[in-house]
Protein backbone atom coordinates (compact mmCIF):
# COMPACT_ATOMS: atom_id res chain seq x y z
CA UNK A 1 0.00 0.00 0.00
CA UNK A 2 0.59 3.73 0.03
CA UNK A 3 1.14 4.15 -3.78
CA UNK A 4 -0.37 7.34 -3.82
CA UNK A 5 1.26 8.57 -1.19
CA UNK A 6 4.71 7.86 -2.31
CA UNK A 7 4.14 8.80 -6.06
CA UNK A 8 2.19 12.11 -5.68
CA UNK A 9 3.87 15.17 -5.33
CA UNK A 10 3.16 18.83 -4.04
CA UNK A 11 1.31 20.63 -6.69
CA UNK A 12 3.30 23.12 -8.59
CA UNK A 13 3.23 26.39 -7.88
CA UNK A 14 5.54 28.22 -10.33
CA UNK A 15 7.32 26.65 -12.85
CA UNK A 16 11.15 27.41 -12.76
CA UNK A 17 14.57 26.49 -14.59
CA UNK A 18 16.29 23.68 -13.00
CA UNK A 19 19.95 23.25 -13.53
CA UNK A 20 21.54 20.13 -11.96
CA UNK A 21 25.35 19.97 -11.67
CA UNK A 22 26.64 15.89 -11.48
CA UNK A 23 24.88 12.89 -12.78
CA UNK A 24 25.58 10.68 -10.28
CA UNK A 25 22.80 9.33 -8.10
CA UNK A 26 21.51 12.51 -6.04
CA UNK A 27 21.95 14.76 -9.86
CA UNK A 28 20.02 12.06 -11.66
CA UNK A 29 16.88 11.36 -8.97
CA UNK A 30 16.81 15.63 -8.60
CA UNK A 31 16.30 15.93 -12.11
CA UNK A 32 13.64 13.44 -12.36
CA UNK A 33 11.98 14.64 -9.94
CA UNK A 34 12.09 18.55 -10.69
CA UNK A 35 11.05 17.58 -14.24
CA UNK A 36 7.98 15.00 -13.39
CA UNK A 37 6.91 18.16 -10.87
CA UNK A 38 6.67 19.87 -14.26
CA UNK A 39 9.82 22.75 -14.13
CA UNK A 40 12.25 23.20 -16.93
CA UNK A 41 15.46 21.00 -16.18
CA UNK A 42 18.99 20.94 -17.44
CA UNK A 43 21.26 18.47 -16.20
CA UNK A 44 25.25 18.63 -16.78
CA UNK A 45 27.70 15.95 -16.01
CA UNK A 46 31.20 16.80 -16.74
CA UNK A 47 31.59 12.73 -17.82
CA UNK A 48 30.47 11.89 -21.30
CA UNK A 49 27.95 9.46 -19.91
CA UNK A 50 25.17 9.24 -17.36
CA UNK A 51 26.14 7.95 -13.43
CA UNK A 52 28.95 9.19 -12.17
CA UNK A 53 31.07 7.01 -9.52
CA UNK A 54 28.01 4.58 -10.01
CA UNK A 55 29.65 3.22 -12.95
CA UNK A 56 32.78 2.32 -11.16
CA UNK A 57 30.77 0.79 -8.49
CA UNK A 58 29.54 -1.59 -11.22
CA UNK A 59 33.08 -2.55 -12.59
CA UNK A 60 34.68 -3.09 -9.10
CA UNK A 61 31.50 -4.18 -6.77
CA UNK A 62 29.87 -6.68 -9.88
CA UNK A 63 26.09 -7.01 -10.28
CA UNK A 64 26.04 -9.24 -6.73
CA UNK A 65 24.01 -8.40 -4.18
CA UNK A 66 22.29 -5.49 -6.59
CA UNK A 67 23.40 -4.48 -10.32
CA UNK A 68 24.22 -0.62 -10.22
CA UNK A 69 24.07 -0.53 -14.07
CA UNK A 70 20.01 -1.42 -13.93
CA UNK A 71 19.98 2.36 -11.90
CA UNK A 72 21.79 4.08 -14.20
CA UNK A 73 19.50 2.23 -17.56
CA UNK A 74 16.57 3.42 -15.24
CA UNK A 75 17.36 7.18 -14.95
CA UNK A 76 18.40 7.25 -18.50
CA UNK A 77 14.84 6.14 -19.85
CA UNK A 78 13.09 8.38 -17.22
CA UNK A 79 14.93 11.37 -18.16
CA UNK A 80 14.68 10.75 -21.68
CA UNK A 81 10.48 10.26 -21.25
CA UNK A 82 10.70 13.65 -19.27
CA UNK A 83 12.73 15.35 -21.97
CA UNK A 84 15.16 16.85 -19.80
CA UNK A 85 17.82 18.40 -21.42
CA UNK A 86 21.04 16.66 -20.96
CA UNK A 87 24.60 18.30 -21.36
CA UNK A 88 27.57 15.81 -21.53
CA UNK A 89 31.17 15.56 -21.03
CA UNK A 90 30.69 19.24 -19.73
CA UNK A 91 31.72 20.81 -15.71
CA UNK A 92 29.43 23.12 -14.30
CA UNK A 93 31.18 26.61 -13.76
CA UNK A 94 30.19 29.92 -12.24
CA UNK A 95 29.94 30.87 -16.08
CA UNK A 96 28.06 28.25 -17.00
CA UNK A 97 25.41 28.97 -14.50
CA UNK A 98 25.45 32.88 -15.53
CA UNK A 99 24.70 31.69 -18.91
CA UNK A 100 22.34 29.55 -17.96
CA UNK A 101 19.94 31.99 -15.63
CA UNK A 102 18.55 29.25 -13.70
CA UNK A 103 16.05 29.86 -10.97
CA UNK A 104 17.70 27.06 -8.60
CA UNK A 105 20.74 25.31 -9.05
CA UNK A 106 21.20 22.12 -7.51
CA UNK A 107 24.42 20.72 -7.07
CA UNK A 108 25.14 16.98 -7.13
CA UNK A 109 29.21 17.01 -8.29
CA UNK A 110 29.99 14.50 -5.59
CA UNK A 111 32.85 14.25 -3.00
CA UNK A 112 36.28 15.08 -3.47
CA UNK A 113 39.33 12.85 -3.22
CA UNK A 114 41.00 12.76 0.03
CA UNK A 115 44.02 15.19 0.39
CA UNK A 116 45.75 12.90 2.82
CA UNK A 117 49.40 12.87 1.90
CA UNK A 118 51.73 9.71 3.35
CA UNK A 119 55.46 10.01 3.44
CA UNK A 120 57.02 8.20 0.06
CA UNK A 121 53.16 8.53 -1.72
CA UNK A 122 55.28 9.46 -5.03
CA UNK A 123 56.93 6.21 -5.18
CA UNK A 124 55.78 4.33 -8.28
CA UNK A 125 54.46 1.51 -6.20
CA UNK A 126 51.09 3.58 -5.12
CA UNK A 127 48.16 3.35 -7.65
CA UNK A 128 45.61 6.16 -6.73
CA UNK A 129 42.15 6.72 -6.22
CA UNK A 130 42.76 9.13 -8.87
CA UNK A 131 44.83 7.44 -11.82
CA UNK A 132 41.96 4.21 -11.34
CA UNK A 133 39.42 7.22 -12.40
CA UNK A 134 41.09 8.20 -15.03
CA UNK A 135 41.90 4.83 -16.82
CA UNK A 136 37.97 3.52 -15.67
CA UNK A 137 36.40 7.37 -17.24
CA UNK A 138 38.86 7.22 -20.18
CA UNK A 139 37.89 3.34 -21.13
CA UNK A 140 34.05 3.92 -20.65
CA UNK A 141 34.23 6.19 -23.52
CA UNK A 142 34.57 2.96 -25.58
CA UNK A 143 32.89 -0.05 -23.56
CA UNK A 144 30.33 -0.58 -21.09
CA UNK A 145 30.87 -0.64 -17.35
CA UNK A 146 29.82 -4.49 -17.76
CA UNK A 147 32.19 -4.91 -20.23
CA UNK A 148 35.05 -3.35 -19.09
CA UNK A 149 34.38 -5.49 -15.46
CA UNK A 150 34.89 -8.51 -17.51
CA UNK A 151 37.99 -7.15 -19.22
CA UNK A 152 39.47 -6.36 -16.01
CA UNK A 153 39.76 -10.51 -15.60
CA UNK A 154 42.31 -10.26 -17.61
CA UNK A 155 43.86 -6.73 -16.59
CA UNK A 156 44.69 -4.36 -13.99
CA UNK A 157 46.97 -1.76 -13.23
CA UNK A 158 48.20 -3.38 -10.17
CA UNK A 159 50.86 -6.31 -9.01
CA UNK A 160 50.11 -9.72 -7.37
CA UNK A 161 50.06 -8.37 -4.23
CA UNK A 162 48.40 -5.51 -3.22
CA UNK A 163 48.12 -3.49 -0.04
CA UNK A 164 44.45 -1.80 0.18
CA UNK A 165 44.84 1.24 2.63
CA UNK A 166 41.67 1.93 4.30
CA UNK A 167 38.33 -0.38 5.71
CA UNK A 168 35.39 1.35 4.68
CA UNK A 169 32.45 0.36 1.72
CA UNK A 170 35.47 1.25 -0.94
CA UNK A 171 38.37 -0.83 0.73
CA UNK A 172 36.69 -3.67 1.26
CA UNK A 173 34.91 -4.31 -2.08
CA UNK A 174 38.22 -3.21 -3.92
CA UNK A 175 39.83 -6.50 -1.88
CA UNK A 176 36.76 -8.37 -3.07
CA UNK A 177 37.27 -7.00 -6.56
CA UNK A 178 41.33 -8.04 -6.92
CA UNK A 179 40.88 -11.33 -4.84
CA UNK A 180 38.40 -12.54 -7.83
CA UNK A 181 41.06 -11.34 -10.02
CA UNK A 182 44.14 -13.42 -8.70
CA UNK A 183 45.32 -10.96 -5.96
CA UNK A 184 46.77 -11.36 -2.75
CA UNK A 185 45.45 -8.72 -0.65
CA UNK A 186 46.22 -7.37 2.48
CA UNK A 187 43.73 -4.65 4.03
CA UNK A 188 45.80 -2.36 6.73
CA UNK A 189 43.34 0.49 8.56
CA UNK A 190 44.13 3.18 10.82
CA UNK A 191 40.20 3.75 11.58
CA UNK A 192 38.30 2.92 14.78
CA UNK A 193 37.02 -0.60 14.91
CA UNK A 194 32.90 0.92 14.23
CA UNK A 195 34.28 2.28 10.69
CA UNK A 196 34.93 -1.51 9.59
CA UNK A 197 33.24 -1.80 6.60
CA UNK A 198 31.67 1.93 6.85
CA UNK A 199 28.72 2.19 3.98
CA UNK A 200 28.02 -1.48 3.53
CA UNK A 201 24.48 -2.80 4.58
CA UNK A 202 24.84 -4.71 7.57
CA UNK A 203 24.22 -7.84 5.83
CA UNK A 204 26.31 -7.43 3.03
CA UNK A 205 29.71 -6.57 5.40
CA UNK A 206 28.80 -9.74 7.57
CA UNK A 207 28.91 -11.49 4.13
CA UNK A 208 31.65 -10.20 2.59
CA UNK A 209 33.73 -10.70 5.56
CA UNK A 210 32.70 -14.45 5.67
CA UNK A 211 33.68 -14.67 2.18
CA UNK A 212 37.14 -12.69 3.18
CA UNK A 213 37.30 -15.71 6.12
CA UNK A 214 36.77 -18.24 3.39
CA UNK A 215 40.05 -16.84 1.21
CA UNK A 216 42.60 -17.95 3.98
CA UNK A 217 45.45 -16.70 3.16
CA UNK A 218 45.16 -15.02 -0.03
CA UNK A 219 43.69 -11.91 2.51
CA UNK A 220 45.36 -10.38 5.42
CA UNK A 221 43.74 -8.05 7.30
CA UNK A 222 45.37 -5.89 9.85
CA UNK A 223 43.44 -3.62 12.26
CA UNK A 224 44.31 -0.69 14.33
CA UNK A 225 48.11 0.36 12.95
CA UNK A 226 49.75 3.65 12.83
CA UNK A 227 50.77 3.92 8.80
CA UNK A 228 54.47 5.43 9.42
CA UNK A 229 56.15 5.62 5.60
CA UNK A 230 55.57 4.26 1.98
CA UNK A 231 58.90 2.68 0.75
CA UNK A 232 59.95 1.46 -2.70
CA UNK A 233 58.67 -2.32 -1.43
CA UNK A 234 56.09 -1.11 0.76
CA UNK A 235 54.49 0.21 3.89
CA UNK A 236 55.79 0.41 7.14
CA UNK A 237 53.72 0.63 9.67
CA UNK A 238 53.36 0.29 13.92
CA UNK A 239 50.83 -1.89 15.50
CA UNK A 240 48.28 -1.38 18.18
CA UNK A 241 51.14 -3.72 20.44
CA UNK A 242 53.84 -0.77 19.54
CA UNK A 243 56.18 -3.29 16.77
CA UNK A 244 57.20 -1.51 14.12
CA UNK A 245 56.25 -3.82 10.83
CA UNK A 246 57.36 -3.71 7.42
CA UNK A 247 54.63 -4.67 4.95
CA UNK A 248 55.93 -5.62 1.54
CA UNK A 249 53.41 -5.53 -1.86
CA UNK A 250 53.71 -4.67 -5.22
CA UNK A 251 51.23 -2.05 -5.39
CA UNK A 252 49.40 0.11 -2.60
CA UNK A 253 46.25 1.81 -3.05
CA UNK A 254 45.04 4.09 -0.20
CA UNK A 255 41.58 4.35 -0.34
CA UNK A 256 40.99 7.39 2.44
CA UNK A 257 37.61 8.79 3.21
CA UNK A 258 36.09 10.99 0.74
CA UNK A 259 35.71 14.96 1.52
CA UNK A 260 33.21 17.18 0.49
CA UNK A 261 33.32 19.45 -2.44
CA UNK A 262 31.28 22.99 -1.56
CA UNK A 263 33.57 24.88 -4.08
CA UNK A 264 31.00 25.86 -6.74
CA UNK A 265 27.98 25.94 -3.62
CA UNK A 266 29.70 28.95 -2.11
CA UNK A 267 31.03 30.58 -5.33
CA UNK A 268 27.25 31.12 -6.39
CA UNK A 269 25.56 31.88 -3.80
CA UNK A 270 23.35 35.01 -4.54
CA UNK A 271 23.86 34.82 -7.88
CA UNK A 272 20.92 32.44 -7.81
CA UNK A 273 17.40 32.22 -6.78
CA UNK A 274 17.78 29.19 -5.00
CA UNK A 275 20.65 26.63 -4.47
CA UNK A 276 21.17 23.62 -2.99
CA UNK A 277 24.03 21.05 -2.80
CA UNK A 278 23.02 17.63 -2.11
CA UNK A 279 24.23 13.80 -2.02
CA UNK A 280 27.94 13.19 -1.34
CA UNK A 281 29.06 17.01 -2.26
CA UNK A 282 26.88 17.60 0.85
CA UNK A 283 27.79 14.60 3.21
CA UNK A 284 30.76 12.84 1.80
CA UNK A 285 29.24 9.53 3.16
CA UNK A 286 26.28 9.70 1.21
CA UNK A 287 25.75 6.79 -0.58
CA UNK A 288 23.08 5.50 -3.63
């Protein structure tokens, strides 16, 4: 029950211009519903597709226990039915939203990369949040997330052994993603023992770290260290005991928390009607 409920909206009581900024989750559900309520809506994603970070969920998390591409298929219909006007491959600027007069600009353009910096993070060794962004944005041109997943079974910019930096939702389905792929992978966190698995369901960390239990030792996981210095062969680091412990991979990939990105929110404010920032450039935590 409670159909009607859910699926009516307030009625309308002036019709305005909409512009969205990011086409990730929060960008793609405020444009829907600003255009079903009846206002004019423009939505921008500075990616030349439709989804944002959803689409390297997909590749890294698979279709099990949901399939992220079925969201973004879904928006993309809706928003076609609704005839919003879509702007590709394009990153909303102040200038942009001169041009565009809008009379509310919401902004969805998502978290920002953590500007944590380690000791020895140049060394070749790390692979970043940021260069896996750029290779997964730069192949997507060409392939589907889907496809590109399956491609990753037989490629990936990392060695046999990798050290995942970090515990939360991101960490711990990147180990899940490299451990189908052939990895050894050892998770190290800094974090407080309540931000294991941080943005997973409930259900889905108790699973996934059954299935981790189940790998033996192809996983390590190592709880409550100190990170000290990245080296040429890997990370030293200090246990909650106090030992100082050398941790040798062939690739490291910090995965910090995400920060928020209120850049463009405070760069425009009273330049239009209304704006509002919402989903992860809000709350960095947000998730789908």
């Amino acid at each position: 029950g409670g159909e009607t409920e859910y699926f009516t909206y307030p009625k309308l009581a002036k019709k305005k211009k909409v512009l969205v900024a990011g086409a990730g989750p929060a960008g793609l559900e405020a444009a829907r519903v600003s255009a079903l309520r009846g206002h004019e809506v423009v939505l921008y994603s500075k990616d030349p597709f439709l989804g944002g970070l959803m689409n390297m969920a997909n590749i890294v998390k698979g279709t099990y226990p949901e399939d992220v591409r079925k969201i973004v298929t879904y928006f993309t219909t809706q928003l076609d039915k609704l005839n919003v006007k879509l702007v590709k491959g394009k990153e909303v600027t102040p200038g942009i939203v001169e041009r565009e007069e809008p009379d509310v600009a919401i902004l969805a353009t998502g978290a920002l990369l953590s500007d944590r910096v380690l000791p020895g993070a140049h060394h070749k060794i790390v692979v970043s949040d940021q260069l896996l962004r750029r290779i997964s944005n730069l192949a997507l041109r060409f392939v589907s997330p889907a496809t590109l997943s399956r491609l990753t079974e037989f490629w990936v910019p990392v060695g046999r052994s990798v050290l995942i930096m970090g515990g939360d939702i991101k960490g711990l389905q990147l180990a899940e993603f490299l451990l189908k792929r052939g990895r050894k992978v050892t998770i190290v966190t800094d974090e407080a023992p309540d931000k294991w698995g941080e943005g997973l369901p409930n259900l889905n960390n108790y699973k996934l770290n059954v299935w981790f239990a189940q790998k033996g030792k192809d996983i390590e996981i190592i709880r409550g260290v100190q990170y000290q210095e990245i080296t040429q062969n890997g990370l030293i680091v200090t246990t909650k005991e106090g030992e100082e412990r050398m941790l040798e991979a062939d690739s490291i990939m910090p995965v910090f928390p995400l920060r928020a990105d209120d850049d463009l929110y405070q760069v425009i404010q009273g330049k239009v009607p209304e704006v509002f920032a919402i989903g992860a450039s809000k709350n960095p935590k947000a998730l789908i």
